[in-house]
C-alpha atoms as a PDB file:
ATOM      1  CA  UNK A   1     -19.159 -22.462   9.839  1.00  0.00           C
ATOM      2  CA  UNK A   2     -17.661 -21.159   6.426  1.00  0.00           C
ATOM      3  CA  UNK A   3     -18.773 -17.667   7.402  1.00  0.00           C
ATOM      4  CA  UNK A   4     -17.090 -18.142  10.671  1.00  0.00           C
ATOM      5  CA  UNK A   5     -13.969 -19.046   8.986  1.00  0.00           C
ATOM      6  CA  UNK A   6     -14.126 -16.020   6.629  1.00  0.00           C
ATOM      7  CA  UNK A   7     -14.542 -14.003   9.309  1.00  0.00           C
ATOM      8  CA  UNK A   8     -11.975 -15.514  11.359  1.00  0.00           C
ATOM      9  CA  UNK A   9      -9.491 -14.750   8.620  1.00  0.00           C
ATOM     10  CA  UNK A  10     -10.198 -11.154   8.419  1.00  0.00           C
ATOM     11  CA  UNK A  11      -9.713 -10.847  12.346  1.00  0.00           C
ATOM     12  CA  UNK A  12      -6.491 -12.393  12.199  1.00  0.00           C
ATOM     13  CA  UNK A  13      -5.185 -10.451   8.882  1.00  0.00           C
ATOM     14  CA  UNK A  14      -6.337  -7.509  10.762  1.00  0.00           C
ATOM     15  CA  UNK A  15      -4.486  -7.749  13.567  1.00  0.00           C
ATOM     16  CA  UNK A  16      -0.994  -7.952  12.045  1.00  0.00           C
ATOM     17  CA  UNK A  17      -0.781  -4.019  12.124  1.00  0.00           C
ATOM     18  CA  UNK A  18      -0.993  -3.760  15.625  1.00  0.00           C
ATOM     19  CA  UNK A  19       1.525  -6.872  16.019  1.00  0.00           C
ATOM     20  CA  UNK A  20       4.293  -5.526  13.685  1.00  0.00           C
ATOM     21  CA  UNK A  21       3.768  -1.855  15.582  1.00  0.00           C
ATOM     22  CA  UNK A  22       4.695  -3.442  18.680  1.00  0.00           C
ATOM     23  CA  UNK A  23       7.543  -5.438  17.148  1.00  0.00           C
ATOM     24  CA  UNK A  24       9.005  -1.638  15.673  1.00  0.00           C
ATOM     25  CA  UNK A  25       8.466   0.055  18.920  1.00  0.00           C
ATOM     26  CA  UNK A  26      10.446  -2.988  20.412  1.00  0.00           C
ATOM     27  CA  UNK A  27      13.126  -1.901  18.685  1.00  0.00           C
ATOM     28  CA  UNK A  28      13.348  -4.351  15.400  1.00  0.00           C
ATOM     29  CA  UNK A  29      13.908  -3.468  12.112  1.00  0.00           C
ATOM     30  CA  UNK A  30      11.295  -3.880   9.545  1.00  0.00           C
ATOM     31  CA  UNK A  31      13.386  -6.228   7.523  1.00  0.00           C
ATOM     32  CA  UNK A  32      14.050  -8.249  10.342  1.00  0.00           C
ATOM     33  CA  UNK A  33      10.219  -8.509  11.635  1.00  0.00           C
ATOM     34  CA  UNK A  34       8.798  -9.216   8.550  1.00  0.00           C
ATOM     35  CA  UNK A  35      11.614 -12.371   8.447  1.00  0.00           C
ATOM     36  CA  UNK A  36      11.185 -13.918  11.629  1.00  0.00           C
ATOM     37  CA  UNK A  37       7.347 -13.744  10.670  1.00  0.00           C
ATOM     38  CA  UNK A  38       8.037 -15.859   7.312  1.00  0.00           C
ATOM     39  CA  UNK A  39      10.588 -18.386   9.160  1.00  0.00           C
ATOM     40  CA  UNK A  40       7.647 -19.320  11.882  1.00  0.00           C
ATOM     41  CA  UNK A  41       5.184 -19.452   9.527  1.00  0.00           C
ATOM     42  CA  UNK A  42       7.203 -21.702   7.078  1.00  0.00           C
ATOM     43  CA  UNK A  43       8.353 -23.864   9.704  1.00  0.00           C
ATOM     44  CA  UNK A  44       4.584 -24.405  11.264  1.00  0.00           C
ATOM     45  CA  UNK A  45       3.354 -25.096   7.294  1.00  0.00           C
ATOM     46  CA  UNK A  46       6.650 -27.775   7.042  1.00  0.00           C
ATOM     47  CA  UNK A  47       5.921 -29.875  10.345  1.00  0.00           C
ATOM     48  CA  UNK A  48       2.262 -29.402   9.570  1.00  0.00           C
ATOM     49  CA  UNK A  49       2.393 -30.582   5.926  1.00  0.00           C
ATOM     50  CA  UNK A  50       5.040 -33.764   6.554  1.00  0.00           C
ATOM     51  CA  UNK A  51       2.050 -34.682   9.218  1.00  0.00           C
ATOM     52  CA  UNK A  52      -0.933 -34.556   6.914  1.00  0.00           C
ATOM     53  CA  UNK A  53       0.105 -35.115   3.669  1.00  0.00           C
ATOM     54  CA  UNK A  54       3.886 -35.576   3.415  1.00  0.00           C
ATOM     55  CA  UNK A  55       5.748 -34.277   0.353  1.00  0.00           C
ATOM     56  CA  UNK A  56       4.618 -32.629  -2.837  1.00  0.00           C
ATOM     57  CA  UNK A  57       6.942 -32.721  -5.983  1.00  0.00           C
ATOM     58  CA  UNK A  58       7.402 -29.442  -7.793  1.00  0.00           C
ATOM     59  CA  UNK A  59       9.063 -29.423 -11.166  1.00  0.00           C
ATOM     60  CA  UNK A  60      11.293 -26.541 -12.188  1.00  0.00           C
ATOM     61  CA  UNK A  61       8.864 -24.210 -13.701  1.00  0.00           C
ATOM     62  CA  UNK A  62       6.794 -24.818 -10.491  1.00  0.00           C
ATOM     63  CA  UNK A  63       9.583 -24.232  -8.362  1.00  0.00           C
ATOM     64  CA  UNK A  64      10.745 -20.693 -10.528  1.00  0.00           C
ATOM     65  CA  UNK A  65       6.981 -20.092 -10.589  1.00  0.00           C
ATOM     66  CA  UNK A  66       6.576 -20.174  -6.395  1.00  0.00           C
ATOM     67  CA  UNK A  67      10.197 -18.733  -5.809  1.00  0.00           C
ATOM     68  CA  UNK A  68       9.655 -15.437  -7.960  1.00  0.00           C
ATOM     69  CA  UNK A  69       6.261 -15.405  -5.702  1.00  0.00           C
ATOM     70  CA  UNK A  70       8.314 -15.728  -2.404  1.00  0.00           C
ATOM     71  CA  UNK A  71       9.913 -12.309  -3.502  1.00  0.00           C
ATOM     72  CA  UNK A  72       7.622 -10.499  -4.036  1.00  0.00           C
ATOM     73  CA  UNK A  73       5.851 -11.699  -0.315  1.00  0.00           C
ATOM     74  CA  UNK A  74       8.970 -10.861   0.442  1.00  0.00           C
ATOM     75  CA  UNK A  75       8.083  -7.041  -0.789  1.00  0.00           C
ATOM     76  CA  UNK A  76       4.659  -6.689   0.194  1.00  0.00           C
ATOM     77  CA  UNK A  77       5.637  -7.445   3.653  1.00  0.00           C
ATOM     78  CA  UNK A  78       9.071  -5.596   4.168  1.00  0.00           C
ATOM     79  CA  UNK A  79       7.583  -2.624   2.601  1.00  0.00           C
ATOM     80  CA  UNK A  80       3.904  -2.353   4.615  1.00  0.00           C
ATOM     81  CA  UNK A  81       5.793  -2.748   8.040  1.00  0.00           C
ATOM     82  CA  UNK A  82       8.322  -0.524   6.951  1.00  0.00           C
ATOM     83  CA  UNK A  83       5.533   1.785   6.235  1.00  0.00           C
ATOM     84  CA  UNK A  84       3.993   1.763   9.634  1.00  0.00           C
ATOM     85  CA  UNK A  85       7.100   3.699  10.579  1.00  0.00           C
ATOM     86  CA  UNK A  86       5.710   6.826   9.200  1.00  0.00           C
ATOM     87  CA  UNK A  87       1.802   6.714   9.147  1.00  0.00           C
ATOM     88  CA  UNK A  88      -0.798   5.304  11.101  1.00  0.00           C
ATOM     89  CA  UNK A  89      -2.203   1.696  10.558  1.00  0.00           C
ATOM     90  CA  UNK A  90      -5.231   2.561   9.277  1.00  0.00           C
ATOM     91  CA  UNK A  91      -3.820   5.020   6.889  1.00  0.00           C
ATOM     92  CA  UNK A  92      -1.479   2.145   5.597  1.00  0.00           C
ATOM     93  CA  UNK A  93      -3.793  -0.578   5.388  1.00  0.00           C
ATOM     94  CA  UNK A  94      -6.440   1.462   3.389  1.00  0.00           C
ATOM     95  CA  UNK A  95      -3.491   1.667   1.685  1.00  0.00           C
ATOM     96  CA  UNK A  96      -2.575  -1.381   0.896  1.00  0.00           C
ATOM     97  CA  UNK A  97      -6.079  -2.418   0.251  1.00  0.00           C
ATOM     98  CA  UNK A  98      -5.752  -0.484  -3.566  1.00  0.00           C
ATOM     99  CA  UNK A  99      -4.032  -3.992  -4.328  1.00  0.00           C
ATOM    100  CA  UNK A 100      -6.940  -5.268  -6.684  1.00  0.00           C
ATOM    101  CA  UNK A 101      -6.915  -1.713  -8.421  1.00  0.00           C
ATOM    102  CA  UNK A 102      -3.124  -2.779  -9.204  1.00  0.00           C
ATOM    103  CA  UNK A 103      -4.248  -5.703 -10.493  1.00  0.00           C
ATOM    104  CA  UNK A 104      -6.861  -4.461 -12.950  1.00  0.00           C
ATOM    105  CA  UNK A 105      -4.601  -2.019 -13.759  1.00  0.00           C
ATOM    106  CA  UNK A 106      -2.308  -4.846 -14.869  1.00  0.00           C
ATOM    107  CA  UNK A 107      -4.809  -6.163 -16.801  1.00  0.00           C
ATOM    108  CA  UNK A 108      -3.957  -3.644 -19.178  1.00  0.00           C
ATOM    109  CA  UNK A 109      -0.783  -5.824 -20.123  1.00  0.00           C
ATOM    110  CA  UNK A 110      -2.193  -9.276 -18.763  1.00  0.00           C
ATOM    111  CA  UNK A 111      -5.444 -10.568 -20.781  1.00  0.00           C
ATOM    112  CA  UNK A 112      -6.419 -13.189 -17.714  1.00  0.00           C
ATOM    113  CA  UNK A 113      -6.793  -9.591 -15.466  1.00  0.00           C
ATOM    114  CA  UNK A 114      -8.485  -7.502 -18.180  1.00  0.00           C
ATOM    115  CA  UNK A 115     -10.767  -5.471 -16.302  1.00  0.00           C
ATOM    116  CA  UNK A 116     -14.789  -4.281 -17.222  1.00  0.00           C
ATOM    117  CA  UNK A 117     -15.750  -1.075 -17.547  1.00  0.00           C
ATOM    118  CA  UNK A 118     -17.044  -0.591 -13.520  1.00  0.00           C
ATOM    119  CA  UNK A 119     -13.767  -1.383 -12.642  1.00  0.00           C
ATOM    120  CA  UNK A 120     -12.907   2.140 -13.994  1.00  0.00           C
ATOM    121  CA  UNK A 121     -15.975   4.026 -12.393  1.00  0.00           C
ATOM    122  CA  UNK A 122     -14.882   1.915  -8.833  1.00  0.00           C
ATOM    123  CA  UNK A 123     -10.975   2.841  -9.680  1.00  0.00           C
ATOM    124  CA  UNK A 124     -12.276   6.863 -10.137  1.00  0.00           C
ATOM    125  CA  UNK A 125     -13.916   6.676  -6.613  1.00  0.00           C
ATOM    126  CA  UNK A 126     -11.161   4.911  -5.070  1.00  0.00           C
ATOM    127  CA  UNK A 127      -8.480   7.826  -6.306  1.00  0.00           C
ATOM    128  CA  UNK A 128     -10.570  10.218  -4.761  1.00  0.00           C
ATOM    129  CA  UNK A 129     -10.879   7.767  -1.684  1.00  0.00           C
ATOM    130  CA  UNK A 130      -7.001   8.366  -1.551  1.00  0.00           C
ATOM    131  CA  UNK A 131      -6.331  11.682  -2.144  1.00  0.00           C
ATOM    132  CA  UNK A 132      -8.695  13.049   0.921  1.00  0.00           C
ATOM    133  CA  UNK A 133      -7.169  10.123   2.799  1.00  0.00           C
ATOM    134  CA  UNK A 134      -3.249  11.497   2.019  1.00  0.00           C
ATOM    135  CA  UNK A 135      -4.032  15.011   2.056  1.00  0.00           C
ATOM    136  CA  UNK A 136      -5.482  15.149   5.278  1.00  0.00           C
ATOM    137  CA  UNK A 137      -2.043  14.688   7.480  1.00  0.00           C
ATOM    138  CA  UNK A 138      -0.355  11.707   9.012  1.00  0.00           C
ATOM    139  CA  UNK A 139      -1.886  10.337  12.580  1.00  0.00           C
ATOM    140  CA  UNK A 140       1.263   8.901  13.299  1.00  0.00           C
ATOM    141  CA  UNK A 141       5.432  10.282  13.862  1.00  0.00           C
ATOM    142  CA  UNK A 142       5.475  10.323   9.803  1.00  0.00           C
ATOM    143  CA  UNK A 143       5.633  14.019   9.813  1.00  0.00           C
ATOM    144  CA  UNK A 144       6.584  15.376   6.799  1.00  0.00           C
ATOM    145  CA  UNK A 145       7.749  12.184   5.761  1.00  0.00           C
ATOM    146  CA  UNK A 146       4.649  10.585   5.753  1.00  0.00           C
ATOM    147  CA  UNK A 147       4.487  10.456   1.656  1.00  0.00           C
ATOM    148  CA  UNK A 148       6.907   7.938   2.322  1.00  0.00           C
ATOM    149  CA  UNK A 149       5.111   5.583   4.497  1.00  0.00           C
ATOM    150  CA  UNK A 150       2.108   6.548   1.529  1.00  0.00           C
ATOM    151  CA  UNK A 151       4.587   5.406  -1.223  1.00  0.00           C
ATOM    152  CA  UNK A 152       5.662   1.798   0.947  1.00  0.00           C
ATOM    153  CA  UNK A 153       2.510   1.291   1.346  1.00  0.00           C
ATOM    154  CA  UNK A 154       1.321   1.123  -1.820  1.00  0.00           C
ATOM    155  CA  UNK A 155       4.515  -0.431  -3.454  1.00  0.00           C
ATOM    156  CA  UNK A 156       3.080  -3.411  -0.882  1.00  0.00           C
ATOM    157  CA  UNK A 157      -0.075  -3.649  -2.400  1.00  0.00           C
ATOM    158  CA  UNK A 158       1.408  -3.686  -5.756  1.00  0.00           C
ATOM    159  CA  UNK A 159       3.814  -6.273  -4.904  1.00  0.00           C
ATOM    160  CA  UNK A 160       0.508  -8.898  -4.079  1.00  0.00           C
ATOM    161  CA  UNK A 161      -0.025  -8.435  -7.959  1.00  0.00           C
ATOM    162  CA  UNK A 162       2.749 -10.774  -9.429  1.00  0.00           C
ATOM    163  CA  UNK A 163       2.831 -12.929  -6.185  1.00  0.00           C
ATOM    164  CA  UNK A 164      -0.778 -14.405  -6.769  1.00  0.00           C
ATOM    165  CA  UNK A 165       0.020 -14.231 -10.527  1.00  0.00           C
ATOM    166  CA  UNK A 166       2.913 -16.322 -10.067  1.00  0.00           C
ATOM    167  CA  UNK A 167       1.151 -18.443  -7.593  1.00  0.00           C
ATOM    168  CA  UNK A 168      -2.321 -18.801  -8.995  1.00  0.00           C
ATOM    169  CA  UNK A 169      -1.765 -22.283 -11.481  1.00  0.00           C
ATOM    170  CA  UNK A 170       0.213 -24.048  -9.360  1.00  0.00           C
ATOM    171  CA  UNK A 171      -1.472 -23.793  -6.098  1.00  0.00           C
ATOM    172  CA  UNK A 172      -4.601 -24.660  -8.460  1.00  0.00           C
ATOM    173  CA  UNK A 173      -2.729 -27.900  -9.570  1.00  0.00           C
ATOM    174  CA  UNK A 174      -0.905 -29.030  -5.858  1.00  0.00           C
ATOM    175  CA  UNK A 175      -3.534 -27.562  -2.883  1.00  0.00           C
ATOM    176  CA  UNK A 176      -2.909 -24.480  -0.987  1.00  0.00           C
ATOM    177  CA  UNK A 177      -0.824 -25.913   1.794  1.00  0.00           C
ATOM    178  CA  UNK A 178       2.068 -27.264  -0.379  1.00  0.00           C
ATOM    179  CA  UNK A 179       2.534 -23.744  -2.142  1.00  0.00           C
ATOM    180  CA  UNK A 180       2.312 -21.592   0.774  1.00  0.00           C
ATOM    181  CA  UNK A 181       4.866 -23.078   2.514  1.00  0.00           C
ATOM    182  CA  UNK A 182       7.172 -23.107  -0.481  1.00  0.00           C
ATOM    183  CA  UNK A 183       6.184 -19.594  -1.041  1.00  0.00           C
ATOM    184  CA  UNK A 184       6.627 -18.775   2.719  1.00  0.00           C
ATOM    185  CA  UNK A 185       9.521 -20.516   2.599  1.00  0.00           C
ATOM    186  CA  UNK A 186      11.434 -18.839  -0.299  1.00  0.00           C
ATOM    187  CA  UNK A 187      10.166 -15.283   1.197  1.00  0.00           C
ATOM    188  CA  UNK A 188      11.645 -15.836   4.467  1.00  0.00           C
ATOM    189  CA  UNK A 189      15.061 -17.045   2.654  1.00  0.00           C
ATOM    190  CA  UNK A 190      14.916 -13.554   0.967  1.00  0.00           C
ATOM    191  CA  UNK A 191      14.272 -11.061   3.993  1.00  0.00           C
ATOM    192  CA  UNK A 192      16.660 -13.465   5.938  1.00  0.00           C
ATOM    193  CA  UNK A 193      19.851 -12.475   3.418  1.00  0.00           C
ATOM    194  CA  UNK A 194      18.505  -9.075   3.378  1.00  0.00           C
ATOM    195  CA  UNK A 195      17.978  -8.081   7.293  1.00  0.00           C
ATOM    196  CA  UNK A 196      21.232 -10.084   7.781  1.00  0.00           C
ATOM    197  CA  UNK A 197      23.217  -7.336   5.640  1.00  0.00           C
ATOM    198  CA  UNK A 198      21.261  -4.586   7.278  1.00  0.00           C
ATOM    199  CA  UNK A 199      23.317  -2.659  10.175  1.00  0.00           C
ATOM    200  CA  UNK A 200      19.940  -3.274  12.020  1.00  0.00           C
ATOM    201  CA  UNK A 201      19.580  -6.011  14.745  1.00  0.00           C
ATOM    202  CA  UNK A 202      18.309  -9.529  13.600  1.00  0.00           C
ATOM    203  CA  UNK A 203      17.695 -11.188  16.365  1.00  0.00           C
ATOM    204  CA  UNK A 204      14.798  -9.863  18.737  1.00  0.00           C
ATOM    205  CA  UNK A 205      16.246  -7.879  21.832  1.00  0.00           C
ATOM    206  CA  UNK A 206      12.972  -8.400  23.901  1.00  0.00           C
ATOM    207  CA  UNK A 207      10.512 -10.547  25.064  1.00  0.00           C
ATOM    208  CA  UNK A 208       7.636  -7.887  23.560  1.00  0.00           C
ATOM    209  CA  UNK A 209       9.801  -8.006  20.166  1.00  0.00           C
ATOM    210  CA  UNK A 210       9.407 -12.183  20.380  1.00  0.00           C
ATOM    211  CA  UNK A 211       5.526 -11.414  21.493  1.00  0.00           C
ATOM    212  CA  UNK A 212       5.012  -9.509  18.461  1.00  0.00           C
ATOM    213  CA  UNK A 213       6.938 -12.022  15.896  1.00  0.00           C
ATOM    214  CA  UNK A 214       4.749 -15.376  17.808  1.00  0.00           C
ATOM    215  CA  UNK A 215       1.607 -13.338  16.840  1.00  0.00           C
ATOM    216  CA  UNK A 216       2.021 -12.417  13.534  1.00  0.00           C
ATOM    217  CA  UNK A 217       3.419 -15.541  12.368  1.00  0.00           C
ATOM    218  CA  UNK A 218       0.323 -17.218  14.397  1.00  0.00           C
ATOM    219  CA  UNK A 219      -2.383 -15.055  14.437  1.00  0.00           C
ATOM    220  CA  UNK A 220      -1.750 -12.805  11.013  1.00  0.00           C
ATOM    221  CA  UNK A 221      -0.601 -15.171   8.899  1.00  0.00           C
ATOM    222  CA  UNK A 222      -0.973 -18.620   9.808  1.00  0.00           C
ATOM    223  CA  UNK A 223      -4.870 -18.389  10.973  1.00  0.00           C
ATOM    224  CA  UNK A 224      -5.738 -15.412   9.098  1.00  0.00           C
ATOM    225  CA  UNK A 225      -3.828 -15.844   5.590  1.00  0.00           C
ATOM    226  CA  UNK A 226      -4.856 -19.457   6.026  1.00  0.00           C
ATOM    227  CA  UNK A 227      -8.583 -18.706   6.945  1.00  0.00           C
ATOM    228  CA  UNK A 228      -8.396 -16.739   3.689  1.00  0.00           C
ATOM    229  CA  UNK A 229      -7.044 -19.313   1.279  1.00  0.00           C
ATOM    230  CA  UNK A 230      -8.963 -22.218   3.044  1.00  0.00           C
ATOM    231  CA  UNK A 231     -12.337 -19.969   2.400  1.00  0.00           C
ATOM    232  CA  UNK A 232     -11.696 -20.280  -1.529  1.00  0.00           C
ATOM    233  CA  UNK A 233     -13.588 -23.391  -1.413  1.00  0.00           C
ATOM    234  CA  UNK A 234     -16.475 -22.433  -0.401  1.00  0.00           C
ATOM    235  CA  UNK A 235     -16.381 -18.460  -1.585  1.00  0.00           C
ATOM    236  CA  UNK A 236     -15.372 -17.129  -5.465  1.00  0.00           C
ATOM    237  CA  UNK A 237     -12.060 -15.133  -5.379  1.00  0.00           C
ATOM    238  CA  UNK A 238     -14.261 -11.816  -5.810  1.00  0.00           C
ATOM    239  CA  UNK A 239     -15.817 -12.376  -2.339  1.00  0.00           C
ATOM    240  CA  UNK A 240     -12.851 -13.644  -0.622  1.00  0.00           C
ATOM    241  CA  UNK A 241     -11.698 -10.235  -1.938  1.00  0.00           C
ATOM    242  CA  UNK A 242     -14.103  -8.093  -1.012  1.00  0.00           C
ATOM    243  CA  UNK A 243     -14.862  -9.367   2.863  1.00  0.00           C
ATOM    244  CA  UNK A 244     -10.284  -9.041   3.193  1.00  0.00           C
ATOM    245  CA  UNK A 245     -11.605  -4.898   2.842  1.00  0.00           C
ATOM    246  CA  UNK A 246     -13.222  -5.356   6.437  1.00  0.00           C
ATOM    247  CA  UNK A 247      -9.096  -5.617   7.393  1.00  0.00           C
ATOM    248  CA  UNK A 248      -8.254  -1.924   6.998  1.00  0.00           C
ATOM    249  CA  UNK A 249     -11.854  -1.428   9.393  1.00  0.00           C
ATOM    250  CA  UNK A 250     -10.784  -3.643  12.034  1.00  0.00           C
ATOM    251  CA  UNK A 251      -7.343  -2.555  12.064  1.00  0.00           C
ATOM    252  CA  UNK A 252      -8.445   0.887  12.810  1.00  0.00           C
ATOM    253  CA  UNK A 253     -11.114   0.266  15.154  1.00  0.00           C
ATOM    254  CA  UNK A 254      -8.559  -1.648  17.210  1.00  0.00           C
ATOM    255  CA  UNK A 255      -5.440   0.854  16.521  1.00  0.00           C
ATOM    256  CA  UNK A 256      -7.703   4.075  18.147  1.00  0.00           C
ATOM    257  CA  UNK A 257      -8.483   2.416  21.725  1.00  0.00           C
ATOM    258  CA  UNK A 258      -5.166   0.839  22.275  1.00  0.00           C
ATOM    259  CA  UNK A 259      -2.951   3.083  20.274  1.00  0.00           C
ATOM    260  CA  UNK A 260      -4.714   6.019  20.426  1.00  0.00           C
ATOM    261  CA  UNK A 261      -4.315   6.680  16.427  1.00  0.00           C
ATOM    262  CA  UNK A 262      -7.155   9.022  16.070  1.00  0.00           C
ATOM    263  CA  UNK A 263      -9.485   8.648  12.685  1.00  0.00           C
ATOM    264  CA  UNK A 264     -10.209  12.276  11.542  1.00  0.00           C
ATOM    265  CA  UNK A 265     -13.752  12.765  10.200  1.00  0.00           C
ATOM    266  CA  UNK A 266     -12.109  13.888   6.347  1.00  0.00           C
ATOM    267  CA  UNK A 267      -9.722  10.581   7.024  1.00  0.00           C
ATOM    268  CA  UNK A 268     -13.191   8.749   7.574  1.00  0.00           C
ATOM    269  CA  UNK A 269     -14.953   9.750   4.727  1.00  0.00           C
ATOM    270  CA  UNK A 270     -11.774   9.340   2.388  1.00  0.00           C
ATOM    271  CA  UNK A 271     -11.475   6.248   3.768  1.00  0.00           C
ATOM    272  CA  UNK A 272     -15.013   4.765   3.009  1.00  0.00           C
ATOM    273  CA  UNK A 273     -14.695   6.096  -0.197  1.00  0.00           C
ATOM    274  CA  UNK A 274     -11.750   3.751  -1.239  1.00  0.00           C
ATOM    275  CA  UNK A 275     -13.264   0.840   0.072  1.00  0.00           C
ATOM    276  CA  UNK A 276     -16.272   1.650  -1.506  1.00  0.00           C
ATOM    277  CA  UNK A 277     -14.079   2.403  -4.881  1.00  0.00           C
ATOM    278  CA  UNK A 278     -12.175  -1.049  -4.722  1.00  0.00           C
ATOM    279  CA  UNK A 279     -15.406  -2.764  -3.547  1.00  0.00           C
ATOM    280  CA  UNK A 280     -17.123  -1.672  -6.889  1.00  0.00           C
ATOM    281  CA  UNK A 281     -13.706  -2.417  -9.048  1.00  0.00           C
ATOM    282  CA  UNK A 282     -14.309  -6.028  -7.633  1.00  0.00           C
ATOM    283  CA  UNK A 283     -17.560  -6.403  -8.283  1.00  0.00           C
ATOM    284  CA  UNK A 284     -17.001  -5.560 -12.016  1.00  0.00           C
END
């Protein structure tokens, strides 16, 4: 069953690219999608939590702690749909799969991240991963401008650096459920006030744009984010880490039949070599 679970979680992560492409081509902004995701999540995790286990007192430092990791949810999501705009989802979510490189790299200033000496050999591989991957054309409208969906992208995996840093002790000390859904909570207040002074629409237009919103808030996060941090009891952080790099493969294998975003043999290869890079940075 924990296997299931795991696997579940991946599936579900997996298919938010596909989701928030539908919710673009429907005509919403990125801003806007990635905030009606965070206020149906946040309002599931609210009724759900004052069912099972009512409220959970945060003091100040907790609060500051989960609000400063709200914001930069808040990134990582506005930025990776906004990227989608411009490359292809598998492009973007091998992408934003370089997030543990990030986060050896900040072990540079952070002791508690301080990475060993594979993580350097895996973070070598991984570059080269990246370059073949980059170099090799965009598979999507990005055009020329597709070192722009490269560059959101990978600000959104570096923006999952300081959210699980600023996360990490508290949801150690109160359970997952009570800090996600302060976290959710403080992201969607953020992308709220931001889509809101956009020129872009806020509310959805269509029923596809509502379709897309229901199943990334379900499906992407609320399964598959859950799936994820409910498999940390039975699975270290490391593997929990390492099976989440299945998401860029099943985003792509789905993306090609239905969108018809073609996987170059050179985008292949570069592709399996930054999962392989980030697989080995894990493992060390």
């Amino acid at each position: 069953m924990r296997y299931l679970v795991l696997v579940i979680g991946v599936c579900g992560v997996a298919s938010a690219g596909l989701l928030a492409r539908a919710g673009l081509d429907a005509g919403m902004s990125p801003l806007a999608l990635s905030a009606w995701r965070l206020v149906i999540a946040s309002l599931g995790l609210l009724v759900w939590r004052l069912i099972s286990i009512g409220r959970t007192a945060f003091d100040r430092s907790d609060q500051l702690r989960l609000a400063i990791a709200g914001l930069f949810l808040a990134v990582h999501f506005a930025t990776w749909i906004a990227s989608l705009n411009y490359v292809s989802i598998a492009r973007s979510t091998l992408l934003v799969a370089t997030a543990p490189l990030w986060a050896g790299l900040a072990g540079l200033f952070v002791p508690s991240l301080r990475p060993s000496r594979l993580f350097w050999v895996g973070l070598l591989i991984a570059g080269v991963g990246t370059a073949v991957v980059t170099t090799q054309g965009a598979t999507f409208r990005g055009g020329e401008h597709a070192w722009l969906g490269d560059l959101l992208a990978v600000i959104g995996a570096m923006a999952i650096v300081p959210y699980l840093l600023a996360s990490q002790s508290v949801q150690k000390r109160h359970g997952t459920l009570a800090t996600t859904t302060w976290i959710y909570s403080a992201a969607a207040v953020v992308l709220v006030v931001c889509a809101l002074g956009t020129s872009g629409p806020v509310m959805p237009p269509s029923p596809a744009a509502w379709g897309s919103i229901l199943g990334m808030a379900l499906f992407a996060q609320l399964i598959g984010h859950s799936s994820l941090n409910g498999s940390l009891k039975n699975f270290t952080a490391s593997q929990v880490a390492t099976t989440a790099l299945l998401e860029p493969v099943f985003a792509a294998a789905l993306a090609w039949p239905i969108l018809g975003e073609a996987i170059s043999p050179m985008q292949g290869l570069g592709g399996l070599l930054l999962l392989v890079g980030v697989g080995i940075a894990l493992s060390g």
